[in-house]
PDB file of N, CA and C in Angstrom:
ATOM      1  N   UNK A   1       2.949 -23.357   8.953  1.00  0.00           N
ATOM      2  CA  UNK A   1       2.679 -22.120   9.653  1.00  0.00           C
ATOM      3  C   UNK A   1       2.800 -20.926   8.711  1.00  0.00           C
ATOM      4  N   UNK A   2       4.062 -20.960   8.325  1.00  0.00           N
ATOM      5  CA  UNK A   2       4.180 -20.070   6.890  1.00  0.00           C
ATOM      6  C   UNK A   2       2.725 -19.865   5.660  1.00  0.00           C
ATOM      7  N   UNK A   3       2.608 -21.004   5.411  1.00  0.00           N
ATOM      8  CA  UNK A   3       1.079 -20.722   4.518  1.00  0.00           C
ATOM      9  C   UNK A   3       0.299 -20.584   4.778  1.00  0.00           C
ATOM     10  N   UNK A   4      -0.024 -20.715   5.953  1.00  0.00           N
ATOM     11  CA  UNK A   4      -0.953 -20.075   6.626  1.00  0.00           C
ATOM     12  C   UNK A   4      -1.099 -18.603   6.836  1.00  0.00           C
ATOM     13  N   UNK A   5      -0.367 -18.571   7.240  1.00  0.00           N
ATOM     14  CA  UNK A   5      -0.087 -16.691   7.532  1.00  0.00           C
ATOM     15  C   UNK A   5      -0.148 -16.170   6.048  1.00  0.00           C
ATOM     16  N   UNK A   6       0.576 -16.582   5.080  1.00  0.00           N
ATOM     17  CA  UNK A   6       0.424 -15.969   4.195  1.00  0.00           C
ATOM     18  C   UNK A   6      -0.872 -16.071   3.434  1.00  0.00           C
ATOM     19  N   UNK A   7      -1.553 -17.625   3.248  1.00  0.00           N
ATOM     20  CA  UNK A   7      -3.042 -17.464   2.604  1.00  0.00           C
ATOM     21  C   UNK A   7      -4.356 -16.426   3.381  1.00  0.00           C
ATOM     22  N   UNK A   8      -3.924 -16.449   4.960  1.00  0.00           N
ATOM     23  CA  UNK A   8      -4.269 -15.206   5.875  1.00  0.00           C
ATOM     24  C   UNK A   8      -4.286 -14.074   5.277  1.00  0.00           C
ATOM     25  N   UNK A   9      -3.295 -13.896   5.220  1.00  0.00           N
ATOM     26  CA  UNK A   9      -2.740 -12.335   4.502  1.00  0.00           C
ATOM     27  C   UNK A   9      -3.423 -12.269   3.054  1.00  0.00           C
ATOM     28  N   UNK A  10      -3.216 -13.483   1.871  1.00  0.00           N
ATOM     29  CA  UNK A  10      -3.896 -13.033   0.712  1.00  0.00           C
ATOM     30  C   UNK A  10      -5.513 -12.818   0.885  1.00  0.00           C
ATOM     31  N   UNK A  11      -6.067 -13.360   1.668  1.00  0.00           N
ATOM     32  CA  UNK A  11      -7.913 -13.387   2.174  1.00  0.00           C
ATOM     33  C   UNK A  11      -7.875 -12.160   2.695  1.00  0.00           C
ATOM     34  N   UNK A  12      -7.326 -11.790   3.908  1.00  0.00           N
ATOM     35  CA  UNK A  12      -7.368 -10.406   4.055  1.00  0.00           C
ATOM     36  C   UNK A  12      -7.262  -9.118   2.803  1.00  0.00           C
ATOM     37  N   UNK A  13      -6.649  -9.175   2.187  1.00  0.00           N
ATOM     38  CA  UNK A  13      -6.200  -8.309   1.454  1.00  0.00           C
ATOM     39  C   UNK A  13      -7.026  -8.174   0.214  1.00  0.00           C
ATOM     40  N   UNK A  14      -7.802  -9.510   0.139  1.00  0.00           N
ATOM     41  CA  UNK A  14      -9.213  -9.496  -1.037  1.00  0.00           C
ATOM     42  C   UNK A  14      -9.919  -9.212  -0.275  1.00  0.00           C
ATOM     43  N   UNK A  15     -10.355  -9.195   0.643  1.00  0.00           N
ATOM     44  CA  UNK A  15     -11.582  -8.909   1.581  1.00  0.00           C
ATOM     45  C   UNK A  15     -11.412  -6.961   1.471  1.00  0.00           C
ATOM     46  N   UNK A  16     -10.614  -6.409   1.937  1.00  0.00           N
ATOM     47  CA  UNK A  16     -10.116  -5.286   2.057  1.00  0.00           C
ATOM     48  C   UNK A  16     -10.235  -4.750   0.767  1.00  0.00           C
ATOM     49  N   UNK A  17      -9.780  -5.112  -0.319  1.00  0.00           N
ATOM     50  CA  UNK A  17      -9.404  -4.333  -1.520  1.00  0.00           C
ATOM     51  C   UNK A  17     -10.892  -5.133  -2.226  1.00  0.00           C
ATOM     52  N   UNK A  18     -11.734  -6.094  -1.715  1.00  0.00           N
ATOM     53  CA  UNK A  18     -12.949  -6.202  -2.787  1.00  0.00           C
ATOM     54  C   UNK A  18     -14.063  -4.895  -2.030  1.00  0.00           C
ATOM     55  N   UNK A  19     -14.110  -4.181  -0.967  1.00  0.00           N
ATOM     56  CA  UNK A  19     -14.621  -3.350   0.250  1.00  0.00           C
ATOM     57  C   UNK A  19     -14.628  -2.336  -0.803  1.00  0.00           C
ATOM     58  N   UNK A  20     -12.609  -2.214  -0.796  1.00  0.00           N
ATOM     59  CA  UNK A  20     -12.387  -1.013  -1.113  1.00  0.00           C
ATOM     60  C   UNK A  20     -13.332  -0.936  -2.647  1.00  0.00           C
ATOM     61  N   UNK A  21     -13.415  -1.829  -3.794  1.00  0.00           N
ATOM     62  CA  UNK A  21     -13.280  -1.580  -5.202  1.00  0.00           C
ATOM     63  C   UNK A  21     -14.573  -1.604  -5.114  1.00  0.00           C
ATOM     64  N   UNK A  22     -15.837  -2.003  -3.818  1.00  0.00           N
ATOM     65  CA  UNK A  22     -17.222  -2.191  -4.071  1.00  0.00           C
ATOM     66  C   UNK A  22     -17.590  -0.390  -3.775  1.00  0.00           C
ATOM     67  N   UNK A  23     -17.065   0.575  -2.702  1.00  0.00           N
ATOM     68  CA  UNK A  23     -17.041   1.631  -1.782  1.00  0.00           C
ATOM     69  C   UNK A  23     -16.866   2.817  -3.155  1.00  0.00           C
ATOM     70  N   UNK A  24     -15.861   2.568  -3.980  1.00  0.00           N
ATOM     71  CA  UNK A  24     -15.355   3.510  -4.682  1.00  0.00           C
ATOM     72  C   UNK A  24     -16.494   3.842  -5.522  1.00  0.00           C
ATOM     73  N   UNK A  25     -16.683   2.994  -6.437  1.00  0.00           N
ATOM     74  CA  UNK A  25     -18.379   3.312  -7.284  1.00  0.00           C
ATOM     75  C   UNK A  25     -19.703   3.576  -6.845  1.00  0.00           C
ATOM     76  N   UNK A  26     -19.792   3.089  -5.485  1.00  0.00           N
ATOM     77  CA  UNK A  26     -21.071   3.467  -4.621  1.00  0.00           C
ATOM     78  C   UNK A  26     -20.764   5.084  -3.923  1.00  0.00           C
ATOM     79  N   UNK A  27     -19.477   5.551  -3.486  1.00  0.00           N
ATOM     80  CA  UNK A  27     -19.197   6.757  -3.453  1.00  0.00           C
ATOM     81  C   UNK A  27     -19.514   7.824  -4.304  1.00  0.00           C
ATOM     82  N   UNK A  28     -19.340   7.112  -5.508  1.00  0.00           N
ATOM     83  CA  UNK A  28     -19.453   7.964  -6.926  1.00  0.00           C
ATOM     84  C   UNK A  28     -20.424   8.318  -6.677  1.00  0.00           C
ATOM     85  N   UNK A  29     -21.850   7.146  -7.077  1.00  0.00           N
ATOM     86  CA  UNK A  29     -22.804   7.869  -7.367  1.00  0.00           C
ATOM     87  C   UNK A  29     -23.627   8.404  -6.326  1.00  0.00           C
ATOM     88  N   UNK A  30     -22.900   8.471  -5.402  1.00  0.00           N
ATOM     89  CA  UNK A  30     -23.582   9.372  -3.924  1.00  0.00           C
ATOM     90  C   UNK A  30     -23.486  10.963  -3.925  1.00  0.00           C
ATOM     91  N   UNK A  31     -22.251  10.947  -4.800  1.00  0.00           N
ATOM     92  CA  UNK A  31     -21.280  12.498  -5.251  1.00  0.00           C
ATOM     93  C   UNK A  31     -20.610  12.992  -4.754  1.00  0.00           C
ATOM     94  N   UNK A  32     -20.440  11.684  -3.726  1.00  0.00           N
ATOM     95  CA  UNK A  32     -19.180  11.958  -2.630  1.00  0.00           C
ATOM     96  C   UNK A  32     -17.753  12.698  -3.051  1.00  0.00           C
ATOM     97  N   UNK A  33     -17.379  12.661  -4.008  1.00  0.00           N
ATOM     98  CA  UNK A  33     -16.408  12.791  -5.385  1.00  0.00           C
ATOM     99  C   UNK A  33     -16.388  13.996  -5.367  1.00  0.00           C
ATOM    100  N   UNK A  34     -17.363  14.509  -5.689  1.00  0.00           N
ATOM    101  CA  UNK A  34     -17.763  15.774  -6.599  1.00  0.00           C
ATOM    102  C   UNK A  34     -17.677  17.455  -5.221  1.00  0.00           C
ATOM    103  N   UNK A  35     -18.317  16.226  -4.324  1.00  0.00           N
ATOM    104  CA  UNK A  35     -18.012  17.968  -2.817  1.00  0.00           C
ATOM    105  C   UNK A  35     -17.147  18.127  -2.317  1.00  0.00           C
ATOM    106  N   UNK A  36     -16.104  16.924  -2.469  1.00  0.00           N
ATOM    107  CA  UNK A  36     -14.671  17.215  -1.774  1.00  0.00           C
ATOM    108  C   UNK A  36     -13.972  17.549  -3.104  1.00  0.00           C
ATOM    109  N   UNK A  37     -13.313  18.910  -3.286  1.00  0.00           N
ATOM    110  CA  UNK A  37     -12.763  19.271  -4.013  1.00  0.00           C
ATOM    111  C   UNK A  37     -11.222  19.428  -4.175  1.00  0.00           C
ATOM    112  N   UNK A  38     -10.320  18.388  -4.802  1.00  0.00           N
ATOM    113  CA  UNK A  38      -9.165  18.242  -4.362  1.00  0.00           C
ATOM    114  C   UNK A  38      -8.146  17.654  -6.202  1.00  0.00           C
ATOM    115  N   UNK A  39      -9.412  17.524  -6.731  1.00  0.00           N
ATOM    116  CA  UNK A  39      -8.984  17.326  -8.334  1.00  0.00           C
ATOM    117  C   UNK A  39      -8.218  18.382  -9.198  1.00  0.00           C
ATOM    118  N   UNK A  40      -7.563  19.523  -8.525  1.00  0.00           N
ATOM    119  CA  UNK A  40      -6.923  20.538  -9.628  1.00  0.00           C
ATOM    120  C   UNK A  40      -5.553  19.742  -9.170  1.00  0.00           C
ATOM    121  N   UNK A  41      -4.832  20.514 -11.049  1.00  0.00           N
ATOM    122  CA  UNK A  41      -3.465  20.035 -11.169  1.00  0.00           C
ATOM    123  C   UNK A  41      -2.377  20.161  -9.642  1.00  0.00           C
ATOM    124  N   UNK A  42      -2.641  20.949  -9.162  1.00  0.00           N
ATOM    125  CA  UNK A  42      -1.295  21.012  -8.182  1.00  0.00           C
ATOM    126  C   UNK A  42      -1.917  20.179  -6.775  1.00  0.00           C
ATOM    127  N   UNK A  43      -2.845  20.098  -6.314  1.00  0.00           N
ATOM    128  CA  UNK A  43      -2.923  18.881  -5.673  1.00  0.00           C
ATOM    129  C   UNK A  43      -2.788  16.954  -5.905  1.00  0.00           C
ATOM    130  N   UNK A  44      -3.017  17.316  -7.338  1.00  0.00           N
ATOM    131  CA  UNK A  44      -2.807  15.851  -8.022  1.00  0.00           C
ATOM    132  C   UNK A  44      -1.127  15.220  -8.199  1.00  0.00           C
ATOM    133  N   UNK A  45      -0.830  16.602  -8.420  1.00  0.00           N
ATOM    134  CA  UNK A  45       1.302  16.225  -8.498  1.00  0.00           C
ATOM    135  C   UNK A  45       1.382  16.518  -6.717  1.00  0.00           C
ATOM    136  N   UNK A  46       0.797  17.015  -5.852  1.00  0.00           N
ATOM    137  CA  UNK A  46       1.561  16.595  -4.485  1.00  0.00           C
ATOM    138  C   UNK A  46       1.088  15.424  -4.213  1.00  0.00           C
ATOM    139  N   UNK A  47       0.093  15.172  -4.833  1.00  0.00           N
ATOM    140  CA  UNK A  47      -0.114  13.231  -3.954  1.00  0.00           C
ATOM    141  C   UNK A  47       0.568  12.550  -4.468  1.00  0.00           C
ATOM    142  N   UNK A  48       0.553  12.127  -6.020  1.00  0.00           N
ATOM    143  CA  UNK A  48       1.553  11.411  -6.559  1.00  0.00           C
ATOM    144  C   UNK A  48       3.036  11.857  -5.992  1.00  0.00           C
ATOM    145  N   UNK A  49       3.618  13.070  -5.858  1.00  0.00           N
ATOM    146  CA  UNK A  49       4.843  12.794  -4.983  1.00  0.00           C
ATOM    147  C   UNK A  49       4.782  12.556  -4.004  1.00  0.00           C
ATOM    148  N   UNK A  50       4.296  12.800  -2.891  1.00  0.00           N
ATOM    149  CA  UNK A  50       4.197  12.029  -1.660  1.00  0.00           C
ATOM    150  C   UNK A  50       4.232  10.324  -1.981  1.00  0.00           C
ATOM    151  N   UNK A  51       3.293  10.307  -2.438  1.00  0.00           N
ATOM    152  CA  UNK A  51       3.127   8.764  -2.353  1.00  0.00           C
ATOM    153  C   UNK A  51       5.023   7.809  -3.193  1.00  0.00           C
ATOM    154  N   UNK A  52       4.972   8.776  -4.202  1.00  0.00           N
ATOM    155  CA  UNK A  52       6.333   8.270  -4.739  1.00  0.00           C
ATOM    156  C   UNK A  52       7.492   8.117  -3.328  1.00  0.00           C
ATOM    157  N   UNK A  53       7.482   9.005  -3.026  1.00  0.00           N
ATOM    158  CA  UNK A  53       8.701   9.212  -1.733  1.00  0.00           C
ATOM    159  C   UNK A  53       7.975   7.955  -0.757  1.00  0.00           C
ATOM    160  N   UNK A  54       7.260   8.142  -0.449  1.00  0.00           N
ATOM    161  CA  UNK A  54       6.538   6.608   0.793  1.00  0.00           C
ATOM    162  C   UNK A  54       7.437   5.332  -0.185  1.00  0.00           C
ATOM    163  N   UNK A  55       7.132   5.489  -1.266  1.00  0.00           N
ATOM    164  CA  UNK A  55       7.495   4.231  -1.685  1.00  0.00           C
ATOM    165  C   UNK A  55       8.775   3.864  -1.896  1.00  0.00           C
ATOM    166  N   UNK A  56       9.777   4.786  -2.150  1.00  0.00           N
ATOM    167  CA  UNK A  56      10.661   4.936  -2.376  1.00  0.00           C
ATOM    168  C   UNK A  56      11.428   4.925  -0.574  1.00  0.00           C
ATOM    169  N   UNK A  57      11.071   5.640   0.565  1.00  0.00           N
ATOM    170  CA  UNK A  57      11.745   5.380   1.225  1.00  0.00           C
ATOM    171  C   UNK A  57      11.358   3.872   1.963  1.00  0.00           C
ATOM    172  N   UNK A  58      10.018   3.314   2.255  1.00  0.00           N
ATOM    173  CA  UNK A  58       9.795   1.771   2.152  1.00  0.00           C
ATOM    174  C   UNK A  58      10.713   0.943   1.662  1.00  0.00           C
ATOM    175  N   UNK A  59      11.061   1.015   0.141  1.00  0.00           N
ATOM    176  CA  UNK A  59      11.941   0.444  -0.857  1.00  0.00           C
ATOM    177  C   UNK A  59      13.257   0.293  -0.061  1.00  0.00           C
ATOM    178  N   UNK A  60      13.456   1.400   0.684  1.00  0.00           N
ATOM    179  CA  UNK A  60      15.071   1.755   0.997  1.00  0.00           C
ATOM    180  C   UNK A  60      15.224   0.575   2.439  1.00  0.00           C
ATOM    181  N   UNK A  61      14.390   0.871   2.822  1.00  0.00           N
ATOM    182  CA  UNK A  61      13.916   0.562   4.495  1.00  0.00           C
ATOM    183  C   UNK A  61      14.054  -1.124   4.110  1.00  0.00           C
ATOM    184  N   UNK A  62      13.283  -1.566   3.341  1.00  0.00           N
ATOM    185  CA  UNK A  62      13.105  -3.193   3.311  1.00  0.00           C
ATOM    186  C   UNK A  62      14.616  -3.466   2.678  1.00  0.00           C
ATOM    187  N   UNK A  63      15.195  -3.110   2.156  1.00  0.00           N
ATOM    188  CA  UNK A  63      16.851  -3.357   1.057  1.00  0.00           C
ATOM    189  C   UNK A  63      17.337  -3.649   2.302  1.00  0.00           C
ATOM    190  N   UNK A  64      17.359  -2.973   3.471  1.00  0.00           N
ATOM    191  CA  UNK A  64      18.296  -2.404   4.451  1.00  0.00           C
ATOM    192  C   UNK A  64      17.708  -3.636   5.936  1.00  0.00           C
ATOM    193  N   UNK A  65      16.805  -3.990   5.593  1.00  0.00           N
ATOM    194  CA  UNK A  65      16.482  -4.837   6.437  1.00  0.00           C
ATOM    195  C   UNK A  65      16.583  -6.348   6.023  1.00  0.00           C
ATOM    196  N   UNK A  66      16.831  -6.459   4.529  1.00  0.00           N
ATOM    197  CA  UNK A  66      16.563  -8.013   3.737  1.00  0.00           C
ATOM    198  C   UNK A  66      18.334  -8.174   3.903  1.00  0.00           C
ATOM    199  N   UNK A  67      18.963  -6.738   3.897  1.00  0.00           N
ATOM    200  CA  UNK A  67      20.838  -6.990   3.794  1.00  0.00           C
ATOM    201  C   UNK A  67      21.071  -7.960   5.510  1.00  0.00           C
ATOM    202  N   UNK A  68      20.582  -7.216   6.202  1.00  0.00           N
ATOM    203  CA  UNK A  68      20.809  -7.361   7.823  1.00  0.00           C
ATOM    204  C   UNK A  68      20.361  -8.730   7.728  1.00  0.00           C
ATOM    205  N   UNK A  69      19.279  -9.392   7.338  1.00  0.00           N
ATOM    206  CA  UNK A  69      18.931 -10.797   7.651  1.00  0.00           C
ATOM    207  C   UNK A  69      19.282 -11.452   6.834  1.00  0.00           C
ATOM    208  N   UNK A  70      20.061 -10.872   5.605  1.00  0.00           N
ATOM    209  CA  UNK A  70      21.146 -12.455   5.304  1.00  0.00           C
ATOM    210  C   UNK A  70      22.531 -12.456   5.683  1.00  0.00           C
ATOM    211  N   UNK A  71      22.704 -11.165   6.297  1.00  0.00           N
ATOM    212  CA  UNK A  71      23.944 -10.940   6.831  1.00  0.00           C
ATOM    213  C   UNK A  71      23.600 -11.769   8.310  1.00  0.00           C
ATOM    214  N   UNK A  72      22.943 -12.017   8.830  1.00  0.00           N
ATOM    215  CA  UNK A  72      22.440 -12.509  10.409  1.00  0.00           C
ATOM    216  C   UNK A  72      22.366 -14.211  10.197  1.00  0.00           C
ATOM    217  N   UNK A  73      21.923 -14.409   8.574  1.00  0.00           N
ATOM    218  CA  UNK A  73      21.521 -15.847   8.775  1.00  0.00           C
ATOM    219  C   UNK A  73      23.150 -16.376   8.179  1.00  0.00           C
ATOM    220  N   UNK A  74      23.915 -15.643   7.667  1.00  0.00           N
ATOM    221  CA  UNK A  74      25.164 -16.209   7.062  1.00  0.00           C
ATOM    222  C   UNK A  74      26.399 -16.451   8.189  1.00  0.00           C
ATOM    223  N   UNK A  75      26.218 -15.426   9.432  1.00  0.00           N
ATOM    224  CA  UNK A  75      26.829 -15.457  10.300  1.00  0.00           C
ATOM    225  C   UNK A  75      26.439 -16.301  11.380  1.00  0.00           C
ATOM    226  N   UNK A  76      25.245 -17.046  11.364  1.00  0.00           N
ATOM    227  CA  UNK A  76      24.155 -18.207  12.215  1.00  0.00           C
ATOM    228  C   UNK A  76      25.079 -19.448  11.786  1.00  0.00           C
ATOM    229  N   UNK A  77      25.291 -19.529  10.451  1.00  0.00           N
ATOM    230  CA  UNK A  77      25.662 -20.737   9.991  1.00  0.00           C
ATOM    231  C   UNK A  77      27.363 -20.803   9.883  1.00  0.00           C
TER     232      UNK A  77
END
């Protein structure tokens, strides 16, 4: 059941990210790129921090949930 779900999950996630990597270069040369204007320096450092903090509080979130379920499976046994 387990490999399943997970070979699920890896097919999904090539399906999705081959979409995404076919979308990005066909965007390009549409100039989709070029009319949304969002490429100067101080919008480029707020995405990269945003995105740092997502990851960083994710990071925190899963620590805090992987502690609880071996703390749950140690107290099972």
């Amino acid at each position: 059941m387990k490999v399943g779900r997970y070979l699920l999950l890896v097919l999904l996630g090539g399906i999705i990210g081959g979409a995404a990597g076919y979308l990005i270069p066909t965007l390009n040369d549409m100039g989709f790129f070029n009319k949304i204007l969002f490429t100067n320096q101080n919008s480029i450092m707020v995405v990269c921090f945003i995105a740092t903090l997502i990851n960083i509080i994710l990071t925190v979130i899963l620590y805090r949930e992987l502690k609880n379920s071996v703390y749950f499976k140690n107290k099972q046994s």
